[in-house]
N, C-alpha and C. Protein backbone atom coordinates (compact mmCIF):
# COMPACT_ATOMS: atom_id res chain seq x y z
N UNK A 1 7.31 -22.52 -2.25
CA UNK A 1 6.94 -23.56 -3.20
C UNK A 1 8.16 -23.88 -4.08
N UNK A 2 8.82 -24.95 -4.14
CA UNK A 2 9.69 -25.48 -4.95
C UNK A 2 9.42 -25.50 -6.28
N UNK A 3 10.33 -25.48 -6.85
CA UNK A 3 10.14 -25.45 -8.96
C UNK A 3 9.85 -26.76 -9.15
N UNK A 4 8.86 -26.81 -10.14
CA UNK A 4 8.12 -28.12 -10.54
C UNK A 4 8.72 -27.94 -11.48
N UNK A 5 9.31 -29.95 -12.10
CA UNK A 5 9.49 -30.65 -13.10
C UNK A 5 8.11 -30.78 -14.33
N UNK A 6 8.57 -30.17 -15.07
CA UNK A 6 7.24 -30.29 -16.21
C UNK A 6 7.65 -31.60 -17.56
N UNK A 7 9.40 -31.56 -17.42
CA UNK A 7 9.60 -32.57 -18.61
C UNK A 7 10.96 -32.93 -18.28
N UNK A 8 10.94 -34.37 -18.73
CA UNK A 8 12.57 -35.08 -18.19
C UNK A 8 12.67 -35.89 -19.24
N UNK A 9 14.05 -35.79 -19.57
CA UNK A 9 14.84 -36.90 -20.67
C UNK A 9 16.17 -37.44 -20.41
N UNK A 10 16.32 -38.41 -20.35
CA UNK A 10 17.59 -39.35 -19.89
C UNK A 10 18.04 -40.36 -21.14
N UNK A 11 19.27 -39.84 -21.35
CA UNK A 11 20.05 -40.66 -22.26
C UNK A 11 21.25 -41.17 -21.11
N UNK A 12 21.31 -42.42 -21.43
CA UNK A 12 22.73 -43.71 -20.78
C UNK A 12 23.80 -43.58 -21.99
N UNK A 13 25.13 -43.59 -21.57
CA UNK A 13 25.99 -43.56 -22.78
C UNK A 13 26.84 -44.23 -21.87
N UNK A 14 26.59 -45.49 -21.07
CA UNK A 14 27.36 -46.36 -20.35
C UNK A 14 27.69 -45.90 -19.07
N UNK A 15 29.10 -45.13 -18.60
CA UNK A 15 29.45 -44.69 -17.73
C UNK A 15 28.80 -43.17 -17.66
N UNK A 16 28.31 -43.05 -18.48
CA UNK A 16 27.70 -41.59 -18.24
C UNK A 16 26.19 -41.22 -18.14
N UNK A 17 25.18 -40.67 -17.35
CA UNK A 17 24.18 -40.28 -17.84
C UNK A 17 24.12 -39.06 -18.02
N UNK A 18 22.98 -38.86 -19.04
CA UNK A 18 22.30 -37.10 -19.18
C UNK A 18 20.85 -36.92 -18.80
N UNK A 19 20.71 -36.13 -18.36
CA UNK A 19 19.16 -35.76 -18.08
C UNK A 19 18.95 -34.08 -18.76
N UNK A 20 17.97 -33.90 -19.45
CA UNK A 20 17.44 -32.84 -19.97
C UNK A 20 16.39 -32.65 -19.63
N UNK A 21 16.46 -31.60 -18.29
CA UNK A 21 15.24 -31.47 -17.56
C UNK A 21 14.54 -30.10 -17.78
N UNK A 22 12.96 -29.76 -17.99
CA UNK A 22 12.72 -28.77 -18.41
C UNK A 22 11.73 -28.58 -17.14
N UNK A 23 11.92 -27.25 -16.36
CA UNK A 23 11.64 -26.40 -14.69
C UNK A 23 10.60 -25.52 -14.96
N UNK A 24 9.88 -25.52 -14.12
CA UNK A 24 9.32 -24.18 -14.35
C UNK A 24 9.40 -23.30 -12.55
N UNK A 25 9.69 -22.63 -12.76
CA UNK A 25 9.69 -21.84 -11.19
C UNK A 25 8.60 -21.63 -11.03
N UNK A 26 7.85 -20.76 -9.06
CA UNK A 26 6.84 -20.85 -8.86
C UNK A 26 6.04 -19.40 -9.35
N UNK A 27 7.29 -18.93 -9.96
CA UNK A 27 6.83 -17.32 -10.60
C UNK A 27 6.66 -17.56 -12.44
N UNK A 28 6.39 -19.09 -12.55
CA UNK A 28 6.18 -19.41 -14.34
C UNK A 28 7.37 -19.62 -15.13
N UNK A 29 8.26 -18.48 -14.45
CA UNK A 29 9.36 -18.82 -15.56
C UNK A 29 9.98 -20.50 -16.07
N UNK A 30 10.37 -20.82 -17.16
CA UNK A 30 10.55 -21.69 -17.32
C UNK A 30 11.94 -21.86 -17.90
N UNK A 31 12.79 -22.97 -17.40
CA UNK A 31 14.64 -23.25 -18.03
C UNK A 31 14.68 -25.04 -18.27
N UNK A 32 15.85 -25.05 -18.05
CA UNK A 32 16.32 -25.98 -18.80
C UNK A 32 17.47 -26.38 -17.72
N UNK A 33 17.60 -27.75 -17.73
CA UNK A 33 18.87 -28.11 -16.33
C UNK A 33 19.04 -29.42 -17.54
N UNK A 34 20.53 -29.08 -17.92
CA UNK A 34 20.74 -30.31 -18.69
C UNK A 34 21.90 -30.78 -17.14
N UNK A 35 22.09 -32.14 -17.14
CA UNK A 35 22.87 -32.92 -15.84
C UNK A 35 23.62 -33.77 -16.35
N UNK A 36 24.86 -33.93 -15.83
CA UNK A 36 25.52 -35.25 -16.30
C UNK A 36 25.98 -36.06 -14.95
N UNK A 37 25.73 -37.25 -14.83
CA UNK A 37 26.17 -38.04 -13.73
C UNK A 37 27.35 -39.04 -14.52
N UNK A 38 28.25 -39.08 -13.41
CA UNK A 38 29.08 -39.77 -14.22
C UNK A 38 29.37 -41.07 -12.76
N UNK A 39 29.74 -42.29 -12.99
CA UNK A 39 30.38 -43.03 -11.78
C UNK A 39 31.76 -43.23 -11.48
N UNK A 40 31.66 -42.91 -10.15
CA UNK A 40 33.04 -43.15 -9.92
C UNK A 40 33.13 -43.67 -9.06
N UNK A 41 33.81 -44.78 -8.71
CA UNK A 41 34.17 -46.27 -8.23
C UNK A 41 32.89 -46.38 -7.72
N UNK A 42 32.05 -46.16 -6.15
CA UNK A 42 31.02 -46.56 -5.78
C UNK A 42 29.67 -45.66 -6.15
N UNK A 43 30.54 -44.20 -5.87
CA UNK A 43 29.52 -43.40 -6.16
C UNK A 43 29.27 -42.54 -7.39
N UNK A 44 28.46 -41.71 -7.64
CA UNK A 44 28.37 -40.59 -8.66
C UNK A 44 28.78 -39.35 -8.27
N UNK A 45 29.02 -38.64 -9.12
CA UNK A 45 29.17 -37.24 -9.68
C UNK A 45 28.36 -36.74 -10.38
N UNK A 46 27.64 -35.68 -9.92
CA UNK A 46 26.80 -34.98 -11.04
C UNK A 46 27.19 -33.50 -11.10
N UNK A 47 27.18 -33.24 -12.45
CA UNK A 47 27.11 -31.70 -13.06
C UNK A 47 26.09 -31.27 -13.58
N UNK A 48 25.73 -29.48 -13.36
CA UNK A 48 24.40 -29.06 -13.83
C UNK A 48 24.59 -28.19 -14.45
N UNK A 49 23.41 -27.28 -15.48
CA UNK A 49 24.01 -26.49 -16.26
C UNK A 49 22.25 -25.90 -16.46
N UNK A 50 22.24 -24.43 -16.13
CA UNK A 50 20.83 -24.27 -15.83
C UNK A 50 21.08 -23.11 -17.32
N UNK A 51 19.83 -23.49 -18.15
CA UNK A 51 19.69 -22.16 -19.28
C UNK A 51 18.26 -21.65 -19.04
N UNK A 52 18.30 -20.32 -18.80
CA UNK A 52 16.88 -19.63 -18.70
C UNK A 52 16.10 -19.50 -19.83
N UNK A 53 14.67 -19.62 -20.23
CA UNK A 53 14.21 -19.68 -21.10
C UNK A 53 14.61 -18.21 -22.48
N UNK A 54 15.05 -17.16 -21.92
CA UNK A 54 14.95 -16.21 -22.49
C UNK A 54 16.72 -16.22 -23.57
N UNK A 55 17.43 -17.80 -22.81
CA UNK A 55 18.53 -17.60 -23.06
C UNK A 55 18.80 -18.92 -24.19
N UNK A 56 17.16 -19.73 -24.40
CA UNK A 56 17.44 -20.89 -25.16
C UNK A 56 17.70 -20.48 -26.32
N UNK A 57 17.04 -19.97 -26.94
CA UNK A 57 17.57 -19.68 -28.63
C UNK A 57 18.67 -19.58 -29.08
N UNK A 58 19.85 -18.72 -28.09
CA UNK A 58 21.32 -18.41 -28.27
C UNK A 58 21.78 -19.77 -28.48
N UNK A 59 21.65 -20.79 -27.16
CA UNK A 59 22.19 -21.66 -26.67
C UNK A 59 21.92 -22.78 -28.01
N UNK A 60 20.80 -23.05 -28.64
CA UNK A 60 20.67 -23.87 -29.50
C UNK A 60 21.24 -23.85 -30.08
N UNK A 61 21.49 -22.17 -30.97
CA UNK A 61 22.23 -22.24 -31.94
C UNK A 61 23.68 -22.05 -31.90
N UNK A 62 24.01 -22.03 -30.59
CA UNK A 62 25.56 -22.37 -30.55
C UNK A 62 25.60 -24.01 -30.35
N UNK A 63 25.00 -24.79 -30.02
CA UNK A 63 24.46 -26.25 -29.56
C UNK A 63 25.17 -27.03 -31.08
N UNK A 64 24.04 -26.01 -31.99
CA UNK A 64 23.44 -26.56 -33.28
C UNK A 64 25.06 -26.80 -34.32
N UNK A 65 25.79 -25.37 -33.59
CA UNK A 65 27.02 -25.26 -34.76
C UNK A 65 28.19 -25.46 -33.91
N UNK A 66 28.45 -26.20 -32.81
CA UNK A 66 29.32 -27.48 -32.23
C UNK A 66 28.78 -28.50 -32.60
N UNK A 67 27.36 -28.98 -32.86
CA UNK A 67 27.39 -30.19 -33.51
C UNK A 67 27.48 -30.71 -34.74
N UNK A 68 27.62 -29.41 -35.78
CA UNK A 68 27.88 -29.32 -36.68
C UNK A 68 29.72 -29.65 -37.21
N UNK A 69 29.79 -28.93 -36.25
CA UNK A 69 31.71 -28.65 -36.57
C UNK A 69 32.13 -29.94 -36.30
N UNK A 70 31.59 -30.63 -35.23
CA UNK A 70 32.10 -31.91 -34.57
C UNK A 70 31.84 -33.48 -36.13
């Protein structure tokens, strides 16, 4: 059984998209696949970046204080 999509978010920033996709595997666990597609001449590029649920809290708050600093 493949991991079901439970929640998707897509921001356009022109040449770039993001998707913030939230997974759940077929054993419950649940993560996070943030994606970036980017274009290049005809086609895309995409990058993925998988955070396990047990690992979101860290991740926010390092998230929280790069967007801070920035």
């Amino acid at each position: 059984m493949p991991d079901t999509e439970i929640h998707s978010n897509r921001v356009n920033t022109g040449r770039r998209t993001y998707f913030f996709d939230v997974e759940q595997s077929e054993f419950g666990e649940r993560y996070l696949v943030i994606s970036e597609s980017t274009r290049v001449d005809s086609s895309f590029r995409r990058h993925r970046v998988l955070i396990e649920e047990e690992h979101l809290a860290e991740f926010q708050k390092g998230f929280a204080d790069a967007i801070a600093f920035s």
